[in-house]
C-alpha atoms as a PDB file:
ATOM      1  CA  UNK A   1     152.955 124.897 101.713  1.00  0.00           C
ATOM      2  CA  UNK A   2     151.699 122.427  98.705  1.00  0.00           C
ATOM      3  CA  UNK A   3     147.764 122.627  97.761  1.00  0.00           C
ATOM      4  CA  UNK A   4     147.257 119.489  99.413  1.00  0.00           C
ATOM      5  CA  UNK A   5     147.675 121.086 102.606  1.00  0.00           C
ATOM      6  CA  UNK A   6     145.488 123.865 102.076  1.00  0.00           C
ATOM      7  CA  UNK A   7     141.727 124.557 102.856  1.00  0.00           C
ATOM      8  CA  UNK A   8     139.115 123.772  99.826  1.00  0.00           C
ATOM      9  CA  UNK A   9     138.497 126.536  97.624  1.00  0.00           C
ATOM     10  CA  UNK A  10     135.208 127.203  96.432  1.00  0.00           C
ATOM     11  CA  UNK A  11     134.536 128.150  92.456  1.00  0.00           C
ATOM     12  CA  UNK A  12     131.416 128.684  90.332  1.00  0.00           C
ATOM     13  CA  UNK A  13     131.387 127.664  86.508  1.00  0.00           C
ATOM     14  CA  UNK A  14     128.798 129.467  84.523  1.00  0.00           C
ATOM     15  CA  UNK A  15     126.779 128.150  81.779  1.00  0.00           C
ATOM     16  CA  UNK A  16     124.970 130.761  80.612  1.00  0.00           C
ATOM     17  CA  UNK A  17     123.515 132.524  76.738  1.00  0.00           C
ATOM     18  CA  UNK A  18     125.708 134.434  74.572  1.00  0.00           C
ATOM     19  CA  UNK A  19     124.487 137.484  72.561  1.00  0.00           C
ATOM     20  CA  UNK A  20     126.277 140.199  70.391  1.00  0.00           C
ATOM     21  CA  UNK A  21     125.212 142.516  72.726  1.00  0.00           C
ATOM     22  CA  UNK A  22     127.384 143.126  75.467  1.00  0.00           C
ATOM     23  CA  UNK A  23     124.883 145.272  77.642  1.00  0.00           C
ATOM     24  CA  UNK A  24     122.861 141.986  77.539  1.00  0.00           C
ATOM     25  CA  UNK A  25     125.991 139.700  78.271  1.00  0.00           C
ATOM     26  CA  UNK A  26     127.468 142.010  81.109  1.00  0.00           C
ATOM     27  CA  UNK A  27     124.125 142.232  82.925  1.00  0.00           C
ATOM     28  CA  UNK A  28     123.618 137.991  83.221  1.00  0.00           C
ATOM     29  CA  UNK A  29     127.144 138.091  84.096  1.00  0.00           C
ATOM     30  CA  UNK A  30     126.618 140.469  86.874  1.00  0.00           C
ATOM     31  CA  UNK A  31     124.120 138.279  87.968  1.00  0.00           C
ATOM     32  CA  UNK A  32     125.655 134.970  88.489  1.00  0.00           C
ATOM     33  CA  UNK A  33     128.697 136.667  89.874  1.00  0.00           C
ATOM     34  CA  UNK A  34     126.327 137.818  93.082  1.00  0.00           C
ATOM     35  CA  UNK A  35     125.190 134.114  92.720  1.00  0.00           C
ATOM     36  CA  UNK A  36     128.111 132.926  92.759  1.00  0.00           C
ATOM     37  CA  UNK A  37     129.494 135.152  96.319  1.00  0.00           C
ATOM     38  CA  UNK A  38     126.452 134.316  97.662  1.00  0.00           C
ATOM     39  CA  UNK A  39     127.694 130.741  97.377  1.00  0.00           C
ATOM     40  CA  UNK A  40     130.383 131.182  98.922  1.00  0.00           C
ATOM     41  CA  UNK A  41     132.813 131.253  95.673  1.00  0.00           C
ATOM     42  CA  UNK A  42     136.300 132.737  95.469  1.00  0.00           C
ATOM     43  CA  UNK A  43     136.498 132.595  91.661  1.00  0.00           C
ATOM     44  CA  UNK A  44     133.637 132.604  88.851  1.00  0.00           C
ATOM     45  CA  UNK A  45     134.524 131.520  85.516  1.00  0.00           C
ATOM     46  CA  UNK A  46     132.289 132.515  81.682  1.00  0.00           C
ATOM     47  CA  UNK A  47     132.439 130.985  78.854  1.00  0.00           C
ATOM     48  CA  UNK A  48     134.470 131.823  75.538  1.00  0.00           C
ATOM     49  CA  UNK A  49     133.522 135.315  74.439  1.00  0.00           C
ATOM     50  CA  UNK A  50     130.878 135.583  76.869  1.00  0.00           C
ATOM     51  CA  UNK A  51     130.867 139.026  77.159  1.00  0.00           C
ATOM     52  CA  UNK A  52     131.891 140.514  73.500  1.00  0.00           C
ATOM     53  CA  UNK A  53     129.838 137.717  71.956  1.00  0.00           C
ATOM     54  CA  UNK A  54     132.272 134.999  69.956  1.00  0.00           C
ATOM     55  CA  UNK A  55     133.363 135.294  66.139  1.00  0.00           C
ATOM     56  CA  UNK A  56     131.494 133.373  63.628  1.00  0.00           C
ATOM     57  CA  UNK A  57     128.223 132.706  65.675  1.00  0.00           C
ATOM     58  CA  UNK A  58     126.901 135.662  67.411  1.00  0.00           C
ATOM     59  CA  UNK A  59     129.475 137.705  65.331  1.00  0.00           C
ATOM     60  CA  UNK A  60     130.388 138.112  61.568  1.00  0.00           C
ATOM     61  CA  UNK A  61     131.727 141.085  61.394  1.00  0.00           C
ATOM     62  CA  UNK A  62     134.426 143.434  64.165  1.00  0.00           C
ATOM     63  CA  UNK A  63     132.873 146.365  62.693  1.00  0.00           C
ATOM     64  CA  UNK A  64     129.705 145.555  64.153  1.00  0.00           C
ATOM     65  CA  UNK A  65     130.624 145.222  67.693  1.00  0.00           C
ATOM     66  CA  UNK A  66     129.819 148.287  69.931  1.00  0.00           C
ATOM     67  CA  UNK A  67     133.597 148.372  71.803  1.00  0.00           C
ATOM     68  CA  UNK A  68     132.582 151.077  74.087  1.00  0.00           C
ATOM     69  CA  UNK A  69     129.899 148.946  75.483  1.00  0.00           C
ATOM     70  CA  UNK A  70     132.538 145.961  75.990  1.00  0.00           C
ATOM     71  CA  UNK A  71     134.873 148.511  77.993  1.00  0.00           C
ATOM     72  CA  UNK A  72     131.826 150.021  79.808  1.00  0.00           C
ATOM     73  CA  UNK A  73     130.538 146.347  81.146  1.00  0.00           C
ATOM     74  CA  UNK A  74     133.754 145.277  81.816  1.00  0.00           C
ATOM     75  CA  UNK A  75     134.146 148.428  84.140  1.00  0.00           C
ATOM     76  CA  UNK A  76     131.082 147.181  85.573  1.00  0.00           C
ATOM     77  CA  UNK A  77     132.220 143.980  86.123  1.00  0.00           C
ATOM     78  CA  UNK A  78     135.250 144.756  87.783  1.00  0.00           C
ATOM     79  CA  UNK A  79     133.807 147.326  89.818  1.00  0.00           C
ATOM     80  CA  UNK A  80     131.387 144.679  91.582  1.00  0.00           C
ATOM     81  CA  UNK A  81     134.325 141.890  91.719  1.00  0.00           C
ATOM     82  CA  UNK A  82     135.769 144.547  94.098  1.00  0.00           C
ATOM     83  CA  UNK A  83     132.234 144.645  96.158  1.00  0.00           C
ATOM     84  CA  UNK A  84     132.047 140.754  96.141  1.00  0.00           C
ATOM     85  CA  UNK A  85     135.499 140.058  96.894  1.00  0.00           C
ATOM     86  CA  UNK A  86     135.420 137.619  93.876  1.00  0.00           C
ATOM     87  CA  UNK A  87     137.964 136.641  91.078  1.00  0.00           C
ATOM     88  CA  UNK A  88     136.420 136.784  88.068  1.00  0.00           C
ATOM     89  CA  UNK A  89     137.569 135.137  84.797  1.00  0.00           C
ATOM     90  CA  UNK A  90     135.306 136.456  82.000  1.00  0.00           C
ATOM     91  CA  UNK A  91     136.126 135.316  78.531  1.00  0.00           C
ATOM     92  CA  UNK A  92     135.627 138.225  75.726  1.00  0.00           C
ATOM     93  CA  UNK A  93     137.148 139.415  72.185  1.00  0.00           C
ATOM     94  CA  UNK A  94     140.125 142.220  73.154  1.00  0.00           C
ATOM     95  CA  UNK A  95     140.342 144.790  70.437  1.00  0.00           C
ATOM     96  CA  UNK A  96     143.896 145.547  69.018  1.00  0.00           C
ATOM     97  CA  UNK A  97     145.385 148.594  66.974  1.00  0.00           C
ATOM     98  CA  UNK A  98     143.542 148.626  64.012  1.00  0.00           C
ATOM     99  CA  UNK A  99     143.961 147.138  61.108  1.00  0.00           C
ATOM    100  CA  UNK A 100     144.809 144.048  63.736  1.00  0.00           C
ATOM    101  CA  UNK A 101     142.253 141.598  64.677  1.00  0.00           C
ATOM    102  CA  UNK A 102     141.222 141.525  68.217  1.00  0.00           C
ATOM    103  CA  UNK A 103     142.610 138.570  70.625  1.00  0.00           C
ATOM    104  CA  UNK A 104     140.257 136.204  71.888  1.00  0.00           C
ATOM    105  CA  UNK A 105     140.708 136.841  75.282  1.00  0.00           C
ATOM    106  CA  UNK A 106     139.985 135.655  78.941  1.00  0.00           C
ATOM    107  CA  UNK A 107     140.336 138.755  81.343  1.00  0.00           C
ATOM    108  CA  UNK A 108     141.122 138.100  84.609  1.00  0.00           C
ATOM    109  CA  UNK A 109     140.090 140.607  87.230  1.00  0.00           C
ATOM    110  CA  UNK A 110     140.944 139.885  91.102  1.00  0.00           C
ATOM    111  CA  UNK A 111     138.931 140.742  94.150  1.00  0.00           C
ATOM    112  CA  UNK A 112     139.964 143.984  94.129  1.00  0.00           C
ATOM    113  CA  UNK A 113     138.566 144.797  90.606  1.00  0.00           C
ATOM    114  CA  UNK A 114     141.685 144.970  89.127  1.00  0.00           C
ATOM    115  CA  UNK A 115     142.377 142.934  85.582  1.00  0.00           C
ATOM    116  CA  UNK A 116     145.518 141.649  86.714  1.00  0.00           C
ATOM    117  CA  UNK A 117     146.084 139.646  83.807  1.00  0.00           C
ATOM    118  CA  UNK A 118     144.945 138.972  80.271  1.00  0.00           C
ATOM    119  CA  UNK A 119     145.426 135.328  78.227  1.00  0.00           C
ATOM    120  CA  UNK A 120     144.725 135.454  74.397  1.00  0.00           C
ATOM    121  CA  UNK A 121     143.914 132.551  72.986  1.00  0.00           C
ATOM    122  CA  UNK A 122     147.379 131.254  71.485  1.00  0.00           C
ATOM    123  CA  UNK A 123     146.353 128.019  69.191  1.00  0.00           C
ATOM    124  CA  UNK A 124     143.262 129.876  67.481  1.00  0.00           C
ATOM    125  CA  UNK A 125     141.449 127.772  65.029  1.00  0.00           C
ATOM    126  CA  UNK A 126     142.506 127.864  60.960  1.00  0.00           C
ATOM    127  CA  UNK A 127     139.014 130.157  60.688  1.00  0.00           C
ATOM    128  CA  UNK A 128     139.487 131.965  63.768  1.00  0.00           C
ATOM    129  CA  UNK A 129     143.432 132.929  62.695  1.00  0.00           C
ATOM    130  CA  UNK A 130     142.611 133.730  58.957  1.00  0.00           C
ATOM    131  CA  UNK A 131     138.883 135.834  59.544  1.00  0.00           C
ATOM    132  CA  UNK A 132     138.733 137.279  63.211  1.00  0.00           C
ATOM    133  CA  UNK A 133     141.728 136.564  65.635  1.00  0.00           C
ATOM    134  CA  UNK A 134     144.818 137.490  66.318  1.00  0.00           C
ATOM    135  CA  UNK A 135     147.010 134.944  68.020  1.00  0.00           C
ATOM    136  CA  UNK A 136     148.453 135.113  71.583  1.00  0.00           C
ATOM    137  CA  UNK A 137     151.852 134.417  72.815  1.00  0.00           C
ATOM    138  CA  UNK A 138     152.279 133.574  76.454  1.00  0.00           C
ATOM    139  CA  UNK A 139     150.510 130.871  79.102  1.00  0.00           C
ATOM    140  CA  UNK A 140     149.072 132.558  81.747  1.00  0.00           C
ATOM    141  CA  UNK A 141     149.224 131.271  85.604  1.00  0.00           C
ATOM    142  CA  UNK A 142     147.769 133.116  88.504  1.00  0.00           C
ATOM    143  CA  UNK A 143     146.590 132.254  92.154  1.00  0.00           C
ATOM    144  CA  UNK A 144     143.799 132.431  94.202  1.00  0.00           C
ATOM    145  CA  UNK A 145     144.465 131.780  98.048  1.00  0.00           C
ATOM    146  CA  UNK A 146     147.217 129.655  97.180  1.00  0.00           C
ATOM    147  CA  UNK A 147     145.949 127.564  94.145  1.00  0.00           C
ATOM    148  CA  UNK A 148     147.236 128.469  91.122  1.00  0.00           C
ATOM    149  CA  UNK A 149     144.857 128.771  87.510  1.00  0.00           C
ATOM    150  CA  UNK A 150     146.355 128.347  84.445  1.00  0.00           C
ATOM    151  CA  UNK A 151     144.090 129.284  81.200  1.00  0.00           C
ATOM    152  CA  UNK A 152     143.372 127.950  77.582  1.00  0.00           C
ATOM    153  CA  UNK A 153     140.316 128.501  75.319  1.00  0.00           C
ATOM    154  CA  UNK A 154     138.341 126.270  73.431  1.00  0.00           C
ATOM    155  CA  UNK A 155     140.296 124.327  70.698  1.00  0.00           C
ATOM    156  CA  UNK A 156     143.240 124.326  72.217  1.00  0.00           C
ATOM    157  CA  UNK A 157     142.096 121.234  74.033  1.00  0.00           C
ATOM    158  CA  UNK A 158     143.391 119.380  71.044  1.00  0.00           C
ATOM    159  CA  UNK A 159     147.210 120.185  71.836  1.00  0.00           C
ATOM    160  CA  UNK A 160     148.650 117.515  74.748  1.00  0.00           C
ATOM    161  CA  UNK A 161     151.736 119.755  74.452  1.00  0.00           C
ATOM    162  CA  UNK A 162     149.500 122.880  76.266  1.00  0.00           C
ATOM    163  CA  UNK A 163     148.723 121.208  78.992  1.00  0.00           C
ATOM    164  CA  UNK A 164     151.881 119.517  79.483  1.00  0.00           C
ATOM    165  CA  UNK A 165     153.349 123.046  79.738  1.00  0.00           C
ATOM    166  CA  UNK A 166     150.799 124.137  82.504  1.00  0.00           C
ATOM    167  CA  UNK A 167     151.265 121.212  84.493  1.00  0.00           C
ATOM    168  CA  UNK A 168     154.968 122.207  84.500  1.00  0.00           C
ATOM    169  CA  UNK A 169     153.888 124.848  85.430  1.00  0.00           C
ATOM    170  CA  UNK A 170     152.781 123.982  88.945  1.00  0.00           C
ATOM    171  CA  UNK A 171     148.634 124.419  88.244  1.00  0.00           C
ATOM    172  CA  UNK A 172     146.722 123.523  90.130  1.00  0.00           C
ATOM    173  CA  UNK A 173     143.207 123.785  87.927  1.00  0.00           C
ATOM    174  CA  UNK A 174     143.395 124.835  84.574  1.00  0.00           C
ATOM    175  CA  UNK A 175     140.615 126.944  83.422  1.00  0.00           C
ATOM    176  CA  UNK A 176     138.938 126.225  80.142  1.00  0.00           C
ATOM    177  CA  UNK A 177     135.749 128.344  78.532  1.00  0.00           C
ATOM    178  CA  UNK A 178     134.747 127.132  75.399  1.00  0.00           C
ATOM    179  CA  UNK A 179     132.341 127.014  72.531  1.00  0.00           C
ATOM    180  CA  UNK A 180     132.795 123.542  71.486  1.00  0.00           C
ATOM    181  CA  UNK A 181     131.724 121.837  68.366  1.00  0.00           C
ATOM    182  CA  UNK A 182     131.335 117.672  69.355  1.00  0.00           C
ATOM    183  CA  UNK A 183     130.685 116.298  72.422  1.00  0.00           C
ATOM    184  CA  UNK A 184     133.956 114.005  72.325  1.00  0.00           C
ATOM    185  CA  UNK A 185     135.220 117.778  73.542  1.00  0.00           C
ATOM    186  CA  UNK A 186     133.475 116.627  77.136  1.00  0.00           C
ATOM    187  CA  UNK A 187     135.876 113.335  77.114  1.00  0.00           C
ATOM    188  CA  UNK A 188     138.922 115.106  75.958  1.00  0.00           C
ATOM    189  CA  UNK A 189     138.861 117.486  79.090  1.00  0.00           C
ATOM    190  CA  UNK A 190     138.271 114.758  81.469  1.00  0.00           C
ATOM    191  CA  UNK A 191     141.215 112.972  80.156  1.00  0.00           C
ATOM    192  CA  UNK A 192     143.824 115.635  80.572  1.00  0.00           C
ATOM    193  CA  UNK A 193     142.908 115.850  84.016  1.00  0.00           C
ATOM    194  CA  UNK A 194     143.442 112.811  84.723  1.00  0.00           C
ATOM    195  CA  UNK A 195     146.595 112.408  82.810  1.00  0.00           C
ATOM    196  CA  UNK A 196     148.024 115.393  84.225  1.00  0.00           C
ATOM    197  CA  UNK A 197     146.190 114.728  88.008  1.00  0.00           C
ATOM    198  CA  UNK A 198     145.157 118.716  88.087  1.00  0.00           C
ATOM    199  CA  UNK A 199     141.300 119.913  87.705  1.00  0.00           C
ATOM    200  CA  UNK A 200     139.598 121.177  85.011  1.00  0.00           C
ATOM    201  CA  UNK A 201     137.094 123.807  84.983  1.00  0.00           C
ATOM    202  CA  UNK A 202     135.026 123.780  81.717  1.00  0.00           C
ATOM    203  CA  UNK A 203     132.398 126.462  80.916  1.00  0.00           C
ATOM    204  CA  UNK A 204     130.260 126.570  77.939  1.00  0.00           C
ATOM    205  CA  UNK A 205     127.576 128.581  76.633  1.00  0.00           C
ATOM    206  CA  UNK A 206     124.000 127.382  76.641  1.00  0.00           C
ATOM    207  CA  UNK A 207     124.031 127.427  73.415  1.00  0.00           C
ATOM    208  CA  UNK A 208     126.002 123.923  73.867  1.00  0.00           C
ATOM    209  CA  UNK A 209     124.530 122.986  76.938  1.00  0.00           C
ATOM    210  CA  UNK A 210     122.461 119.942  74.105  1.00  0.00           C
ATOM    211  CA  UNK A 211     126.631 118.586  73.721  1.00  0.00           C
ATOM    212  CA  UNK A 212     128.067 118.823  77.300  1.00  0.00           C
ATOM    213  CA  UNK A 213     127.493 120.270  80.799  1.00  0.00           C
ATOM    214  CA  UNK A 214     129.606 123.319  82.525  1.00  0.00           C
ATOM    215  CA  UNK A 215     131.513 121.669  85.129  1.00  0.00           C
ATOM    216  CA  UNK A 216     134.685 120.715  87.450  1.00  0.00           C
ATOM    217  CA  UNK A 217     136.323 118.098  86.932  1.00  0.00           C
ATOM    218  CA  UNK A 218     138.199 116.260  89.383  1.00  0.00           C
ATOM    219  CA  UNK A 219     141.788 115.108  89.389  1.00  0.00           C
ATOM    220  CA  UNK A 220     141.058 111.700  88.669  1.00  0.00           C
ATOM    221  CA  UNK A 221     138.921 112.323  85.751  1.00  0.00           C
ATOM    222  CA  UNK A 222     135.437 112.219  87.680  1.00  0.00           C
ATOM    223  CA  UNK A 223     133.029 115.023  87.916  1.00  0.00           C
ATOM    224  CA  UNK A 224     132.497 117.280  90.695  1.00  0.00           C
ATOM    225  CA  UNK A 225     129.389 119.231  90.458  1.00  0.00           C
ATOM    226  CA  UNK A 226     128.305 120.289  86.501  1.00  0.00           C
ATOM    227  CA  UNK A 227     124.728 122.718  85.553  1.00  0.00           C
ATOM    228  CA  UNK A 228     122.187 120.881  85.198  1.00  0.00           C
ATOM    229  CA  UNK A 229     119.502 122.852  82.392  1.00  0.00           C
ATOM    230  CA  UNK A 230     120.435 125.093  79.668  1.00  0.00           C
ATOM    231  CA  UNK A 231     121.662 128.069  81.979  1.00  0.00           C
ATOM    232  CA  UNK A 232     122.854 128.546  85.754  1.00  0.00           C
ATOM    233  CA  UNK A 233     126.163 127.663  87.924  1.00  0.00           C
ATOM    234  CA  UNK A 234     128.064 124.366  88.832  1.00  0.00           C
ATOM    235  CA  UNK A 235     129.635 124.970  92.622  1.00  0.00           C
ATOM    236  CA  UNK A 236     132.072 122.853  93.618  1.00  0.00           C
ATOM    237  CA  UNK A 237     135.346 122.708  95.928  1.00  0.00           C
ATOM    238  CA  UNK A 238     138.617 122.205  94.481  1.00  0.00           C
ATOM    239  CA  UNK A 239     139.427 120.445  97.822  1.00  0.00           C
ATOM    240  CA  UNK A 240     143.199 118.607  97.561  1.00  0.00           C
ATOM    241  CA  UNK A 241     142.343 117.235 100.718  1.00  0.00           C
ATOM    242  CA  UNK A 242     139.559 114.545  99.740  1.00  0.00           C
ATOM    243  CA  UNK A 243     140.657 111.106 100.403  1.00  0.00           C
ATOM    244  CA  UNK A 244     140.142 109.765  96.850  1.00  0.00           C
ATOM    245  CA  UNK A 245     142.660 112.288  95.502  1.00  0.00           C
ATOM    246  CA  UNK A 246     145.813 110.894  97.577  1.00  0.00           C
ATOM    247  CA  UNK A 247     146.817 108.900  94.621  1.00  0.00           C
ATOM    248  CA  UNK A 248     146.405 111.437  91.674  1.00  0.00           C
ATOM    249  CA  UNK A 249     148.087 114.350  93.836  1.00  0.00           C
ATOM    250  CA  UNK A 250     150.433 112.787  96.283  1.00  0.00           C
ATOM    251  CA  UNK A 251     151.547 109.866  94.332  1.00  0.00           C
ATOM    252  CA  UNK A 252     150.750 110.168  90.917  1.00  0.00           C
ATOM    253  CA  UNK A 253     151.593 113.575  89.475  1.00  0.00           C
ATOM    254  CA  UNK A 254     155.206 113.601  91.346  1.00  0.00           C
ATOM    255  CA  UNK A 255     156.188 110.256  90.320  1.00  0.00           C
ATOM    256  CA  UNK A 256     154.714 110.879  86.412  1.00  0.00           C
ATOM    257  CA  UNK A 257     156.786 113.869  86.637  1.00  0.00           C
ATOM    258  CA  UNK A 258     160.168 111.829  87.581  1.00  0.00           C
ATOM    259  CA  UNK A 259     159.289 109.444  84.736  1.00  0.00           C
ATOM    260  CA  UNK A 260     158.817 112.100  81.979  1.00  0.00           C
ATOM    261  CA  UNK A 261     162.075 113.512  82.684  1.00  0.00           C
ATOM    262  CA  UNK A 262     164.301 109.759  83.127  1.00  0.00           C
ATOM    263  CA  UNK A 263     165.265 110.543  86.290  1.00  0.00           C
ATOM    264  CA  UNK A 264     163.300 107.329  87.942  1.00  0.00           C
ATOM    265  CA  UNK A 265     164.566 105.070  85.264  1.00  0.00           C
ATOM    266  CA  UNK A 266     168.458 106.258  84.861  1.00  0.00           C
ATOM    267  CA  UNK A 267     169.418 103.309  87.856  1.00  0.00           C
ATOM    268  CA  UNK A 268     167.233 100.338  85.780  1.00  0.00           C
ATOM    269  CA  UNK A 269     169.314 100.735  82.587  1.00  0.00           C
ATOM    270  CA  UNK A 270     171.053  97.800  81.497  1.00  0.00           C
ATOM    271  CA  UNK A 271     173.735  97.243  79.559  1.00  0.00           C
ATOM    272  CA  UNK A 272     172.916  93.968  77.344  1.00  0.00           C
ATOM    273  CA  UNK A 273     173.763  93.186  73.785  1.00  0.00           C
ATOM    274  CA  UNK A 274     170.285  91.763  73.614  1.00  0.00           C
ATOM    275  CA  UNK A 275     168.313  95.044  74.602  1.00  0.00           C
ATOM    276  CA  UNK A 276     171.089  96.509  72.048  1.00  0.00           C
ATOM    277  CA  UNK A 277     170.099  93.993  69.300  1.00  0.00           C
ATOM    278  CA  UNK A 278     166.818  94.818  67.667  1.00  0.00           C
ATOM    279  CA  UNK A 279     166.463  92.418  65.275  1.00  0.00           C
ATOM    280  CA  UNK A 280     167.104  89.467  67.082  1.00  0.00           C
ATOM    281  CA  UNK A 281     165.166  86.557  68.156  1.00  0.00           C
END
C-alpha cells in the first residue's frame, strides 16, 4: 500500500536551546518528548547536536565534552521512547576511536527504545571536516507506520544531488536538524520539497529561532504548522491524503520521475536534420 493510502501520521519538531552540557540538553529533551506523546506524536525530531552540544558554538574543544554524560542521557532517552511509544530522532556528536573525530550524528531510537539506526553527517562543512568531524558514508531511510524518513544535517541542504538520492529512495519526509547560518536556509528547504513533492521536517535550535522557524513543510512547498517563540514544538500531520496534495504526490512526483530517467520522452524523439543542425537558421 502507497502513503497516499495510509492514515496521517502525527510528528513533533522541536525548537529548543542548546548547551555543552548534556545533563541540561537530555532533560529539555525529555520534556518535549512527553509533550510531544501527549500530542499524540509518533515521531519527535531535535535539532543538530542537540544533545552533545554542536562544534564551534557551544563546543571548541572534544576534550571538553563529558561522553559519559552523552551515553548516560541517551540511555535516558531511549528508555522513556520505550514508555511513550515514540520514535525519537535526536541529533548529537558520536564519539569515534580516538585519535578520530566524532561523527555528527542523528540517532534514531524506535518506540521500543532501541537506536535502530545511526546517520553521520556525510557532506560536513570545510570547518567541520578539517577541526571536529569525521565524515559519514551511507543515507539512512527508516519507517514509521508505513512512512518512510530519510535524514541529512544542516549544510547538506546545499547538495540537490542528496536529495535526489532520497527521493529515489522512496521517502516519504526527509528529516533535517540544523544549525543554520542565513535565513535563505528557510527557502532552500521549502524548495526541495517541492521539487522533489516529499515533506520536510526542519528543526533548529533557538539559538536561530531570530533566522527561521522549526517546522513541516508540506509537499507543495507550503508550511504546515512551525514554533512560534524562541523554544517549544510544531505538531503537524504528514497526511498524504489532503486534497491539495493530489497533484504533488499522485501526479507530480511519478511523472517527474519518468522524465528524469527519458522514459516519457523516448516516443517524442524525432529524427530531423534541423533538430540535428545547431547552427542553423
Amino acid at each position: 500500500m502507497d502513503a497516499s493510502a495510509r492514515r496521517p501520521l502525527r510528528i513533533a519538531i522541536a525548537q529548543m536551546p542548546l548547551t555543552a552540557d548534556a545533563a541540561q540538553n537530555g532533560t529539555l529533551i525529555r520534556k518535549h518528548m512527553r509533550e510531544a506523546a501527549e500530542a499524540g506524536a509518533r515521531l519527535v525530531l531535535f535539532p543538530e547536536g542537540a544533545l552533545s552540544g554542536y562544534a564551534k558554538t557551544q563546543i571548541a574543544n572534544w576534550g571538553d565534552v563529558d561522553w559519559r554524560a552523552v551515553h548516560s542521557q541517551l540511555e535516558s532517552i531511549a528508555a522513556l521512547a520505550k514508555r511513550l511509544h515514540l520514535w525519537v530522532v535526536v541529533g548529537s556528536a558520536h564519539p569515534l576511536t580516538p585519535p578520530h573525530w566524532p561523527h555528527n550524528s542523528l540517532y534514531i531510537i524506535s518506540d521500543a527504545g532501541e537506536i535502530v539506526n545511526r546517520y553521520d553527517k556525510r557532506l560536513c562543512s570545510h570547518t567541520e571536516t578539517t577541526r571536529f568531524y569525521s565524515p559519514g558514508t551511507a543515507p539512512v531511510v527508516f519507517s514509521v507506520d508505513g512512512f518512510r524518513f530519510g535524514c541529512l544535517i544542516c549544510i547538506e541542504i546545499n547538495f540537490p544531488q542528496l536529495f535526489m538520492e532520497y527521493e529515489g529512495l522512496g521517502v516519504d519526509c526527509l528529516l533535517l536538524p540544523a544549525y543554520p547560518e542565513a535565513e535563505i536556509f528557510f527557502t532552500k528547504a521549502r524548495a526541495h520539497a517541492a521539487i522533489h513533492n516529499f515533506w520536510v521536517a526542519l528543526s533548529v535550535p533557538s539559538q536561530r529561532a531570530n533566522m527561521m522557524p522549526s517546522a513541516l513543510i508540506d509537499p507543495d512547498g507550503a508550511i504546515v504548522q512551525q514554533v512560534t517563540g524562541k523554544a517549544g514544538l510544531a505538531i503537524a500531520d504528514i497526511n498524504p491524503q489532503a486534497p491539495h496534495l493530489d497533484i504533488p504526490l499522485r501526479k507530480a512526483r511519478p511523472w517527474r520521475a519518468t522524465a528524469a530517467s527519458g522514459q516519457f520522452y523516448r516516443n517524442y524523439l524525432v529524427d530531423d536534420p534541423r533538430s540535428a543542425n545547431r547552427t542553423c537558421l
